[in-house]
N, C-alpha and C. Protein backbone atom coordinates (compact mmCIF):
# COMPACT_ATOMS: atom_id res chain seq x y z
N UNK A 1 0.85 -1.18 0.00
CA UNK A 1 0.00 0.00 0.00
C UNK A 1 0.89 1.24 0.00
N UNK A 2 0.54 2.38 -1.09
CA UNK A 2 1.13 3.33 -0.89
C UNK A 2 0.37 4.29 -0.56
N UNK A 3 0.90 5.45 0.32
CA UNK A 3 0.12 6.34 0.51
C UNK A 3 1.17 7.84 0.09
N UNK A 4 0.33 8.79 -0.25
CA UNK A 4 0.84 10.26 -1.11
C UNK A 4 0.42 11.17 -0.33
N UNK A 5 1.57 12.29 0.07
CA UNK A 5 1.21 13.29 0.57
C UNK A 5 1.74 14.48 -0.58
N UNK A 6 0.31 15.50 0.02
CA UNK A 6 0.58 16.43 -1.03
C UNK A 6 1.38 17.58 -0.36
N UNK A 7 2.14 18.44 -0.29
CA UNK A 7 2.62 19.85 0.65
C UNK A 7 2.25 20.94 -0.49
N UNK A 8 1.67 21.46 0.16
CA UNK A 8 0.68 23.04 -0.24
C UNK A 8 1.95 23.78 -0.21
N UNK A 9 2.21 24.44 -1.87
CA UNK A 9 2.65 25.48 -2.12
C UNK A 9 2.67 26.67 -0.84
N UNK A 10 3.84 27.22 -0.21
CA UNK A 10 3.76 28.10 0.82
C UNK A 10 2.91 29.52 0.19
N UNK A 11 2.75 29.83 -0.74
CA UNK A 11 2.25 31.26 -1.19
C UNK A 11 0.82 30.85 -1.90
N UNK A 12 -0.13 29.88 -1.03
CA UNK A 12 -1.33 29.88 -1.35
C UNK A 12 -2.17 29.86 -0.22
N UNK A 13 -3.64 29.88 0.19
CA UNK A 13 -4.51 29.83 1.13
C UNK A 13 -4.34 28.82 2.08
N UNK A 14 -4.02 27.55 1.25
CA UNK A 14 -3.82 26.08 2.10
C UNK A 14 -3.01 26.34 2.67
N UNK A 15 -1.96 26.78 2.97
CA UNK A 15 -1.25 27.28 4.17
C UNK A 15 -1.55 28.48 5.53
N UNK A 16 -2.56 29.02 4.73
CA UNK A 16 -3.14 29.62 6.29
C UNK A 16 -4.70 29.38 6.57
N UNK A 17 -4.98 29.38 7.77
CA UNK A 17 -6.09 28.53 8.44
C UNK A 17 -6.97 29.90 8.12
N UNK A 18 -7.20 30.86 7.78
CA UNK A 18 -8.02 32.15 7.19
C UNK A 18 -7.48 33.26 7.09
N UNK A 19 -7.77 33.48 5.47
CA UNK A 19 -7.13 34.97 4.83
C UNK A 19 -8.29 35.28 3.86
N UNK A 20 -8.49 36.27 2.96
CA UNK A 20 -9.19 37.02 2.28
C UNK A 20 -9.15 37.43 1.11
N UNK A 21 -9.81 37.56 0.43
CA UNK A 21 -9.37 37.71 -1.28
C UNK A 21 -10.71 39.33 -1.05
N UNK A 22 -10.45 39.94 -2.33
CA UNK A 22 -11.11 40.77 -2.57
C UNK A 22 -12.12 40.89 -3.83
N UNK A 23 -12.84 40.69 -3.78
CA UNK A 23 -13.76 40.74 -4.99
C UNK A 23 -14.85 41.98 -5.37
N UNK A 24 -14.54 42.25 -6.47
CA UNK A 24 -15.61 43.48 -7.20
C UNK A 24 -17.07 43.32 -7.30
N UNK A 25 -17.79 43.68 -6.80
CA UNK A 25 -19.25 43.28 -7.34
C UNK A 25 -19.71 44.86 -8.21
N UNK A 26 -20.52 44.36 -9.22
CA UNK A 26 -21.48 45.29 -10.44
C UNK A 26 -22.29 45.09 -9.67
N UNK A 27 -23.23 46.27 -9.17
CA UNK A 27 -24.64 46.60 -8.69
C UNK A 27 -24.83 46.89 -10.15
N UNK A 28 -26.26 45.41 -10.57
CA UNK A 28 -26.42 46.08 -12.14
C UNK A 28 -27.71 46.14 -12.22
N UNK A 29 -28.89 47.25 -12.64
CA UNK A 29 -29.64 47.47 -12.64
C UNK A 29 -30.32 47.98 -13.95
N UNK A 30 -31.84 47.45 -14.02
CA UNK A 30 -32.07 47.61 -15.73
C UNK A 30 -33.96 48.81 -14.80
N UNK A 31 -33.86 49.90 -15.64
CA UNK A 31 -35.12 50.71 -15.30
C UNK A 31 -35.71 51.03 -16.66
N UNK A 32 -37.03 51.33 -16.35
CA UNK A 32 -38.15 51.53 -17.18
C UNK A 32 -37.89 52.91 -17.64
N UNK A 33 -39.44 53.32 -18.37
CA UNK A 33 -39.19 54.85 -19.00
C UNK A 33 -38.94 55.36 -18.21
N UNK A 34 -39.72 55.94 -16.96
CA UNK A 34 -39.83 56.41 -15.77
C UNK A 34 -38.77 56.77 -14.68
N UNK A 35 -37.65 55.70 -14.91
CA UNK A 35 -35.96 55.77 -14.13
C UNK A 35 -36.86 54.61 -13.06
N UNK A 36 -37.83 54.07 -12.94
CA UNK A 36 -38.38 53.28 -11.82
C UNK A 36 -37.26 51.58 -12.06
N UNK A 37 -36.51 51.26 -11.14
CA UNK A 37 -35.52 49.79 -11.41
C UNK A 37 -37.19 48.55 -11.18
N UNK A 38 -36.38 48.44 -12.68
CA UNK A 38 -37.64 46.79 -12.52
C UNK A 38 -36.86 45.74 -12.16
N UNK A 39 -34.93 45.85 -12.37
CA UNK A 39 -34.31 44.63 -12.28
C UNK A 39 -32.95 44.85 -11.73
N UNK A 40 -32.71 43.64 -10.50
CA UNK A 40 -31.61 44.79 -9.93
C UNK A 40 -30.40 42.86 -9.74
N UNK A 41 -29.66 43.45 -9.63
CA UNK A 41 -28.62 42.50 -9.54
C UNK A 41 -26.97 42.53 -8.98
N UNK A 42 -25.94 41.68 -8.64
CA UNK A 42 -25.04 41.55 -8.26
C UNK A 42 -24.34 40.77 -9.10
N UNK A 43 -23.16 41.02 -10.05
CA UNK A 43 -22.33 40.21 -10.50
C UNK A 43 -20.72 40.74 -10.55
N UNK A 44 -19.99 39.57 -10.98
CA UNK A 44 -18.49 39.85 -10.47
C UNK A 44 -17.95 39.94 -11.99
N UNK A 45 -18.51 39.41 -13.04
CA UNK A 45 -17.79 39.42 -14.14
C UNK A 45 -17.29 40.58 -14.54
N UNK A 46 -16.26 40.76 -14.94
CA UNK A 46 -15.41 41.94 -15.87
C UNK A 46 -15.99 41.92 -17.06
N UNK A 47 -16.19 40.91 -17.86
CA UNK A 47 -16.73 40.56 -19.14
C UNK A 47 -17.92 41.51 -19.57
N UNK A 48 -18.83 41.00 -18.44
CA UNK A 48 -20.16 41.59 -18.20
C UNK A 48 -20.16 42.93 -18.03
N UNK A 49 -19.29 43.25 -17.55
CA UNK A 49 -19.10 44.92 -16.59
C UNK A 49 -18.16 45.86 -18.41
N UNK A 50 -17.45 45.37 -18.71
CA UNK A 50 -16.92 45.60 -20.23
C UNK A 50 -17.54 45.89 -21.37
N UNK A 51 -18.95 45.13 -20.79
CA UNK A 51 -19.99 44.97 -22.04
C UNK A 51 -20.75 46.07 -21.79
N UNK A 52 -21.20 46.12 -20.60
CA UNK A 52 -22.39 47.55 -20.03
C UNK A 52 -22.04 48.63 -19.98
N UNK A 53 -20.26 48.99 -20.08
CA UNK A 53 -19.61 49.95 -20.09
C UNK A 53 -19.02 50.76 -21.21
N UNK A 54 -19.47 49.72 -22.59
CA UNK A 54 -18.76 49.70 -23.68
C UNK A 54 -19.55 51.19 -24.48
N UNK A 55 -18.49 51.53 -25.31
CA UNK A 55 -19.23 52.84 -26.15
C UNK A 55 -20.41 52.09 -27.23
N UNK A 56 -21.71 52.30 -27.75
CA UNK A 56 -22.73 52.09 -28.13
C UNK A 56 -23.57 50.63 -27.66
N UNK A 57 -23.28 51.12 -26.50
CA UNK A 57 -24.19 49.46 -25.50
C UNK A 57 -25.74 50.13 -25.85
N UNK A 58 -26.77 49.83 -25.92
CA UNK A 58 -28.04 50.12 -26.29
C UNK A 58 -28.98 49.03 -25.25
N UNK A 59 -28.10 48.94 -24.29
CA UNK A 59 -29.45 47.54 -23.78
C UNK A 59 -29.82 48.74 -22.50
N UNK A 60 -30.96 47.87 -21.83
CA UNK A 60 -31.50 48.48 -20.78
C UNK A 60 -30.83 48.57 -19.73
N UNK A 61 -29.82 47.47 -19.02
CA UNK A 61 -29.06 47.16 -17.95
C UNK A 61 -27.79 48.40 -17.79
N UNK A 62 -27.68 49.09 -16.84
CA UNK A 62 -26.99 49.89 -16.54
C UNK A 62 -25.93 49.19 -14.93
N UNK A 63 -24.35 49.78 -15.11
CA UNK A 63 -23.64 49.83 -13.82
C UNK A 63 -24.44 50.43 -12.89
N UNK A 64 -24.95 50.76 -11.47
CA UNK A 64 -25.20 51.57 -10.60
C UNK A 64 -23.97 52.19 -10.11
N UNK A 65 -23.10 51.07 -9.43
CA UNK A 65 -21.95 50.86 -8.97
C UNK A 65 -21.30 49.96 -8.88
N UNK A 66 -19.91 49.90 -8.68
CA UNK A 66 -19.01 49.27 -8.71
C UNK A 66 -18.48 49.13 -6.81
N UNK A 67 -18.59 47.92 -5.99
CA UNK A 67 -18.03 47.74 -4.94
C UNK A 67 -17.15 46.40 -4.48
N UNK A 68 -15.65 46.94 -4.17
CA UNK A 68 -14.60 45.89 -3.86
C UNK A 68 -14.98 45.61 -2.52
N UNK A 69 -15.54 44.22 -2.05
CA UNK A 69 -15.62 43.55 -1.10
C UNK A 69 -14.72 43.07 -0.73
N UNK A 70 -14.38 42.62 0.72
CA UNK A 70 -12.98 41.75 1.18
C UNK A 70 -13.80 40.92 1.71
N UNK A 71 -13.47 39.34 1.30
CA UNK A 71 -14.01 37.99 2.03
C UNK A 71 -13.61 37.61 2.45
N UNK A 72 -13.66 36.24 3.82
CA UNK A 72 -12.93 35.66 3.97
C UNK A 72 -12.76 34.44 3.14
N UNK A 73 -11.64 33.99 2.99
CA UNK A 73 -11.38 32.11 2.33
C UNK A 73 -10.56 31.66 3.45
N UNK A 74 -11.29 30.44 3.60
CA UNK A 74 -10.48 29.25 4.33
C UNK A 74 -9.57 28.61 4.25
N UNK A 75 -8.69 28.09 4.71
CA UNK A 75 -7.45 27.91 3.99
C UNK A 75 -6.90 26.20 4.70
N UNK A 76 -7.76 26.16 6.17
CA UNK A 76 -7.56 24.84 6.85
C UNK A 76 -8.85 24.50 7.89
N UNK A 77 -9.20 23.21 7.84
CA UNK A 77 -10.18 23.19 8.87
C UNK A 77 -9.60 23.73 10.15
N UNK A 78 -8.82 24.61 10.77
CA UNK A 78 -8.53 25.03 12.01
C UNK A 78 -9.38 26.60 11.86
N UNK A 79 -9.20 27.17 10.47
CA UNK A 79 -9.71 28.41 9.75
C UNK A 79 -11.32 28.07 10.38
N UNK A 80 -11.51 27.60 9.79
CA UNK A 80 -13.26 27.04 9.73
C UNK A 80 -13.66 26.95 10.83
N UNK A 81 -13.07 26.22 11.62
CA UNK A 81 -13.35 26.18 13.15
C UNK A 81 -13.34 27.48 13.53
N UNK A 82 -12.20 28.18 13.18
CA UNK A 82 -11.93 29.52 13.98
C UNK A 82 -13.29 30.63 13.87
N UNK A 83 -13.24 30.50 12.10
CA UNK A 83 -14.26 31.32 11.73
C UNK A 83 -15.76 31.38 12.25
N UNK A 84 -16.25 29.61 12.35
CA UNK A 84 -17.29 29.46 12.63
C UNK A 84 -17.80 28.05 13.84
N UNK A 85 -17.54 29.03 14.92
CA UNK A 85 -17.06 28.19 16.02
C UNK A 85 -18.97 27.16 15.97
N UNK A 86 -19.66 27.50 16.15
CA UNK A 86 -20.99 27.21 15.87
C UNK A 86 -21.30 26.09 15.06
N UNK A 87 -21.20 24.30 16.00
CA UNK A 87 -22.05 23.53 14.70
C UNK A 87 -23.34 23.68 13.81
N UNK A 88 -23.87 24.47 14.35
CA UNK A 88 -25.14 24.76 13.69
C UNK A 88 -24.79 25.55 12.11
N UNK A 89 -23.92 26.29 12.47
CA UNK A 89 -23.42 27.71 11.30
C UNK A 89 -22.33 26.87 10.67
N UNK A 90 -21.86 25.81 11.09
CA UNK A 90 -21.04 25.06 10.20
C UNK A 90 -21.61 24.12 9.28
N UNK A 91 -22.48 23.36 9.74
CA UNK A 91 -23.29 22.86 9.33
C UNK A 91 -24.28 23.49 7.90
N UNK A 92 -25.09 24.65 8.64
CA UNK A 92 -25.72 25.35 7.49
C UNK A 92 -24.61 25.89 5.83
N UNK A 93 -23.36 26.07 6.68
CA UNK A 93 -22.70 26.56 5.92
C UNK A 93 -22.38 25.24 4.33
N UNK A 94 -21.84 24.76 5.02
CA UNK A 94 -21.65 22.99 4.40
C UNK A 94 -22.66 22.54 3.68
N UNK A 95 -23.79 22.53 3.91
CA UNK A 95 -24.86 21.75 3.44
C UNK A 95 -25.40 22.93 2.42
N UNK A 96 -25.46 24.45 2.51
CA UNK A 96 -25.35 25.28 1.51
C UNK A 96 -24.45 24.88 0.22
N UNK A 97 -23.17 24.91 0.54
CA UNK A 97 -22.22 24.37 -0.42
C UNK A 97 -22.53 23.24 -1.10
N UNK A 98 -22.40 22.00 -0.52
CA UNK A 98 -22.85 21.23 -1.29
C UNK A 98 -23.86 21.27 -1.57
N UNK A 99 -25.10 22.04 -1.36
CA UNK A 99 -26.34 22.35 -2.24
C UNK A 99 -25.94 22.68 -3.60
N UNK A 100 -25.08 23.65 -4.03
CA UNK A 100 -24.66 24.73 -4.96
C UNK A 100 -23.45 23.86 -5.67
N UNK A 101 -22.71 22.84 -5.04
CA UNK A 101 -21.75 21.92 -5.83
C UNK A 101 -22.41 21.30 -6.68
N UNK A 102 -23.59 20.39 -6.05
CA UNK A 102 -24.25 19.67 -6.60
C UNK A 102 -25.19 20.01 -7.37
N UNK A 103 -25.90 20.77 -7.30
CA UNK A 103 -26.34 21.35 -8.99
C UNK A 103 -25.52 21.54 -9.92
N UNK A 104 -24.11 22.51 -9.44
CA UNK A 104 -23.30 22.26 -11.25
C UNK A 104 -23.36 20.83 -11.04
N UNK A 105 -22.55 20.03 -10.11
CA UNK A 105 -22.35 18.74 -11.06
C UNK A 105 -23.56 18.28 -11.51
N UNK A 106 -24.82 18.25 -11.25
CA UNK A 106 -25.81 17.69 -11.71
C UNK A 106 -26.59 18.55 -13.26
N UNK A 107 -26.09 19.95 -13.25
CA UNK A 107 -26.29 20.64 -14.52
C UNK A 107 -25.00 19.86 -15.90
N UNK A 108 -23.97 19.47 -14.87
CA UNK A 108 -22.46 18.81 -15.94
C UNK A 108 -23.18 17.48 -16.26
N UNK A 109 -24.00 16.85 -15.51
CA UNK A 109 -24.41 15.54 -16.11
C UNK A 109 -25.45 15.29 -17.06
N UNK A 110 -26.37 15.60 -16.27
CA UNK A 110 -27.18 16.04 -17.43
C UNK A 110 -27.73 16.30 -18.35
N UNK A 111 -27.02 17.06 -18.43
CA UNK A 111 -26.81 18.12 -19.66
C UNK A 111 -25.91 17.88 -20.87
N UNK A 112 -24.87 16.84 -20.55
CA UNK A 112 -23.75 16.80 -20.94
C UNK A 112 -24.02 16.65 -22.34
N UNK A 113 -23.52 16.87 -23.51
CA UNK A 113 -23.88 16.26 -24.69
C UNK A 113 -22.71 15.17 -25.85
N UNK A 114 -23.17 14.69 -26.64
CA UNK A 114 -22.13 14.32 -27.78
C UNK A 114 -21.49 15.23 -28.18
N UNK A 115 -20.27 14.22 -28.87
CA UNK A 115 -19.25 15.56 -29.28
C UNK A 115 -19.46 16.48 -30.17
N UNK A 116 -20.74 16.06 -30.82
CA UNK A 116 -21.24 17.20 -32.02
C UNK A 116 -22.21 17.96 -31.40
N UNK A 117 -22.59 17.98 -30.38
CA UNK A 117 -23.46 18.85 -29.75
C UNK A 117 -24.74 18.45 -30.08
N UNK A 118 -25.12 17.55 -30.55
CA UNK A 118 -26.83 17.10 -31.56
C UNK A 118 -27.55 16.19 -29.97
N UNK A 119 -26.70 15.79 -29.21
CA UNK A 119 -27.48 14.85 -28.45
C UNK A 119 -27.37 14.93 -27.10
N UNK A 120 -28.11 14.90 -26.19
CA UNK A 120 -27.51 14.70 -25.02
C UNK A 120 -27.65 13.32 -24.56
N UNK A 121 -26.43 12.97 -23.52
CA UNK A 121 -25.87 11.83 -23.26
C UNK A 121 -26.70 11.24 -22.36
N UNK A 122 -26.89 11.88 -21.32
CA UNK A 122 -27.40 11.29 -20.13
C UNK A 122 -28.67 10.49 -20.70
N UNK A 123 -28.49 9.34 -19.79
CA UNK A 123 -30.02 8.40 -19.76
C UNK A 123 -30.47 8.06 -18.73
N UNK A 124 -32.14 8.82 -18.64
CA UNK A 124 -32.61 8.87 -17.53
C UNK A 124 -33.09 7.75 -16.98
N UNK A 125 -33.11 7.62 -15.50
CA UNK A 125 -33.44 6.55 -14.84
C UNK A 125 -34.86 6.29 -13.79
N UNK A 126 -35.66 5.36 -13.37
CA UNK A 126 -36.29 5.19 -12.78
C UNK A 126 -36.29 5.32 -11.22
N UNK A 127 -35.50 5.41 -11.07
CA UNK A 127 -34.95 5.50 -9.79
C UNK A 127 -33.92 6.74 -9.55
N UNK A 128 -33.62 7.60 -8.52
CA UNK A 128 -33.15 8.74 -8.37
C UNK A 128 -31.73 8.67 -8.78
N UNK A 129 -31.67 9.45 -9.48
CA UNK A 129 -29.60 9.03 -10.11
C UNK A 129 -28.49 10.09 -8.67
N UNK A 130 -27.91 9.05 -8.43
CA UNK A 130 -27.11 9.62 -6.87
C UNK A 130 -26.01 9.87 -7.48
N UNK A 131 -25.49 11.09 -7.07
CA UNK A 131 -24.66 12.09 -7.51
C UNK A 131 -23.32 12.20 -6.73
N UNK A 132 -23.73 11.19 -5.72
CA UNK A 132 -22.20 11.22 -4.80
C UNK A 132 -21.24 10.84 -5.47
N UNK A 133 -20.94 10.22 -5.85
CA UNK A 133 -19.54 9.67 -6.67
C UNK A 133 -18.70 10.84 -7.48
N UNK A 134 -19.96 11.37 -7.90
CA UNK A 134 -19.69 12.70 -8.92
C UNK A 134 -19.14 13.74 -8.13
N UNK A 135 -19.97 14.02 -6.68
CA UNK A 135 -19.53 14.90 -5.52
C UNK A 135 -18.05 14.98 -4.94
N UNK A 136 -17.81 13.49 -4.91
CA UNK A 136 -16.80 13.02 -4.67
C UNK A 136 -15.21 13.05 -5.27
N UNK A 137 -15.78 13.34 -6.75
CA UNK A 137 -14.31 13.97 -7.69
C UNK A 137 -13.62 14.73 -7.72
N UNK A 138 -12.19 14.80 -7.54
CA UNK A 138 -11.28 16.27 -7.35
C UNK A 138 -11.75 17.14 -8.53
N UNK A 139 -12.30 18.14 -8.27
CA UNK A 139 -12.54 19.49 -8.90
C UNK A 139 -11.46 19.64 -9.70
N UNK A 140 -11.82 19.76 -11.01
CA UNK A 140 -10.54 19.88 -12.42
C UNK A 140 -9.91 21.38 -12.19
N UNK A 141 -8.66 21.38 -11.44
CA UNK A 141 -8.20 22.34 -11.60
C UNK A 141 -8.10 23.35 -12.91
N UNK A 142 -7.63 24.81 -13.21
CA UNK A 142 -7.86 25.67 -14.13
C UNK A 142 -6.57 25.21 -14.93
N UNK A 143 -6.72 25.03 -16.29
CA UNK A 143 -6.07 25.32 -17.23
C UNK A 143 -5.34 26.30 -17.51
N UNK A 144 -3.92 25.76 -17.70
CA UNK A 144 -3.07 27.30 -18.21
C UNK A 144 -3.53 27.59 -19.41
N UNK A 145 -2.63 28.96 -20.12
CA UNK A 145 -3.31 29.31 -20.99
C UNK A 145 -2.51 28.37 -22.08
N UNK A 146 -1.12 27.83 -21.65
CA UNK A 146 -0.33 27.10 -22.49
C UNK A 146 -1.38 25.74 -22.82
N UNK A 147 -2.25 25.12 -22.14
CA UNK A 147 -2.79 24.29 -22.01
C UNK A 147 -4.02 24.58 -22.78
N UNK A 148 -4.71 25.35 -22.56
CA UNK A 148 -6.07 25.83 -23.39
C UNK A 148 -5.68 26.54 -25.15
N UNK A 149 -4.75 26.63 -25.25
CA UNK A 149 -3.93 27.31 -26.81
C UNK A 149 -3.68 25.32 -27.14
N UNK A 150 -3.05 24.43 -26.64
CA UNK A 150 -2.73 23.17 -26.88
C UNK A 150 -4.20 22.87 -27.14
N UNK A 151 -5.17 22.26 -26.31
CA UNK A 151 -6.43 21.96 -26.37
C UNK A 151 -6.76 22.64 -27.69
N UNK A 152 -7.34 23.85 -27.86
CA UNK A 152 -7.52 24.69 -28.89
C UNK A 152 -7.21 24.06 -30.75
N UNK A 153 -5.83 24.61 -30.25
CA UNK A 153 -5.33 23.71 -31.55
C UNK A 153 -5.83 21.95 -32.10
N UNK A 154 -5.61 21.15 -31.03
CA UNK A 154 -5.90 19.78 -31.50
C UNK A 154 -7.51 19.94 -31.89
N UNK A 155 -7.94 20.94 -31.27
CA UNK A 155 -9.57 20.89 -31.80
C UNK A 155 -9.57 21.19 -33.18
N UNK A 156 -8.91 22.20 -33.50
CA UNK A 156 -8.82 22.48 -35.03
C UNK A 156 -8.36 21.99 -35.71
N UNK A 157 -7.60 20.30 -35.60
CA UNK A 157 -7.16 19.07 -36.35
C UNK A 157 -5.58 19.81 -36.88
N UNK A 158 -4.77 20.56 -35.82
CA UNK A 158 -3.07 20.60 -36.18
C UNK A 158 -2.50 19.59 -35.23
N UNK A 159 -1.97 19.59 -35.99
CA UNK A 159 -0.72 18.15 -36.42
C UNK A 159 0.06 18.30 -35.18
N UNK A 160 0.54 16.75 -33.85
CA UNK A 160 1.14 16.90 -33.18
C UNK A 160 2.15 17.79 -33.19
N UNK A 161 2.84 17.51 -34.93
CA UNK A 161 4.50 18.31 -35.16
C UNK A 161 4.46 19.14 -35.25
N UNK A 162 3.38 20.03 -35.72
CA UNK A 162 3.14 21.28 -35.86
C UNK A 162 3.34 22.24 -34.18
N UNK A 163 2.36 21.45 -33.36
CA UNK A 163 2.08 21.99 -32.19
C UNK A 163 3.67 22.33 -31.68
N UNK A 164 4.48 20.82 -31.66
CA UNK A 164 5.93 20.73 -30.72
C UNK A 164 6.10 22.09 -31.44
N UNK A 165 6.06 22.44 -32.76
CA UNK A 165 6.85 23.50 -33.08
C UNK A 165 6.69 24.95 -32.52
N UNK A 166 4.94 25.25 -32.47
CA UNK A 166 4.78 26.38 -32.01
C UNK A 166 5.09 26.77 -30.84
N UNK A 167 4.78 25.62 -29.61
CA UNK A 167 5.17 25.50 -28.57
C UNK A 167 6.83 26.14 -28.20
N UNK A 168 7.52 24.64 -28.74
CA UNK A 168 9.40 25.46 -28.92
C UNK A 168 9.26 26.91 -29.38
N UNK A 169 8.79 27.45 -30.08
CA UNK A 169 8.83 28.69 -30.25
C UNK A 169 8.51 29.74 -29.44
N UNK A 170 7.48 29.61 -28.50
CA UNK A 170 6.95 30.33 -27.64
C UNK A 170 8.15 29.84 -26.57
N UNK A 171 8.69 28.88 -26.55
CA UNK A 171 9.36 28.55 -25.19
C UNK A 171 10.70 29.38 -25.58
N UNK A 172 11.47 29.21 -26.76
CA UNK A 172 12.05 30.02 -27.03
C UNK A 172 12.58 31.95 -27.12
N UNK A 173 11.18 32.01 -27.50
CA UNK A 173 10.77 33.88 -27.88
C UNK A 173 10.78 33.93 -26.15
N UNK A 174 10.11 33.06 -25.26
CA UNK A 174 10.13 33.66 -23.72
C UNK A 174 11.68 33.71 -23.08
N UNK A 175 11.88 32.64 -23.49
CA UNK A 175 13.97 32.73 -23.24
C UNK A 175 14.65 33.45 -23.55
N UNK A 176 14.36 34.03 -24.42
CA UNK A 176 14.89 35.37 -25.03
C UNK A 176 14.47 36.33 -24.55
N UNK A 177 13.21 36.65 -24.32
CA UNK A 177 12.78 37.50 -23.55
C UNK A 177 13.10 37.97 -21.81
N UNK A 178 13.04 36.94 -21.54
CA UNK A 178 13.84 36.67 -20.36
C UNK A 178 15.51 37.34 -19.97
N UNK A 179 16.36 36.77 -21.08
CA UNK A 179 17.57 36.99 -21.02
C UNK A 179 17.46 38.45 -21.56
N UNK A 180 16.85 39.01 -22.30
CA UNK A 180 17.22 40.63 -22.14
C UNK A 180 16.60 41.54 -21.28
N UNK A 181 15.63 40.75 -20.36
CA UNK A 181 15.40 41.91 -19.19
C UNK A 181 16.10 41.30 -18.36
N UNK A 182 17.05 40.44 -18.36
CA UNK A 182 18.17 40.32 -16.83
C UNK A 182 19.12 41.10 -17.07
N UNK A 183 19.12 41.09 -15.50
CA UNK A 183 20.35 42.52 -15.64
C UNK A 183 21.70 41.79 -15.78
N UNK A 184 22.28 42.67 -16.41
CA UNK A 184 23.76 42.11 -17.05
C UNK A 184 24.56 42.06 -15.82
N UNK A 185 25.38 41.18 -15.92
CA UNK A 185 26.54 40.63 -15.06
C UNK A 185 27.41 41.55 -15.16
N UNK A 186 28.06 41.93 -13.56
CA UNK A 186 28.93 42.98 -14.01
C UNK A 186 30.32 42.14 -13.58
């Protein structure tokens, strides 16, 4: 039997038991003739906020404001404890989460389709389809962008040799790049 330990990068959250990230929220709001708000909302996207901000936007949805929140993130169950000494508030907290896990994964199943997009996969069952297993999967970490440009390409049917090449190239042009912003040896 083997067993694997992982050690958490020192310059990430998993090393402290609670720290804070900061996040932007769009107060975004859409009003009638009148200036009366029929539709009011909270989102974090830049994308979104880029789009409502853009020169000849014509939709109804307007910025109100823009506010940088500081949260906390957890970083170790000692954090969690600390934060929320309360089984009750730990509890609620938890069972929230996996409320909200388990719909994406259950929107990812679903939903999922063939590779041409014409079909969806899932086949429904008579009996309640249990989602734990699915719950249970390490969360697919984020893709670099070196990784999503790779992906990308093989989608568009280029040639392993092709790729090694562009790749070496980019690894190259950065080596170079590199070596002329170091400072020269004196």
């Amino acid at each position: 039997m083997s067993t694997t330990a992982v050690i958490p990068n020192p310059n990430t959250i998993a090393t402290m038991p609670v720290g804070s990230v900061v996040v932007t929220y769009n107060a975004i709001v859409e009003l009638d003739e009148k200036g009366v708000i029929t539709k009011k909302g909270l989102n974090t996207s830049e994308k979104k906020a880029k789009e409502l901000e853009a020169a000849g936007y014509a939709g109804k949805e307007v910025i109100a404001f823009k506010q940088a929140v500081s949260r906390p993130v957890i970083g170790t169950l000692e954090g969690f404890d600390s934060l929320f000494p309360d089984a009750d508030s730990k509890l609620f907290i938890v069972n929230y989460g996996l409320a909200r896990w388990a719909d994406s994964k259950a929107r990812a199943v679903l939903l999922e389709t063939n590779d041409e997009d014409t079909q969806l996969t899932f086949q429904p069952t008579e009996a309640p389809f249990d989602l734990t297993a699915d719950l249970q999967e390490t969360p697919a970490r984020k893709l670099s962008q070196e990784e999503v440009a790779l992906n990308t390409l093989k989608k568009l049917g280029v040639s392993d040799e092709m790729i090694r090449s562009v790749f070496a190239n980019i690894q190259a042009a950065k080596a170079q790049s590199a070596a002329m912003l170091a400072p020269a040896a004196e």
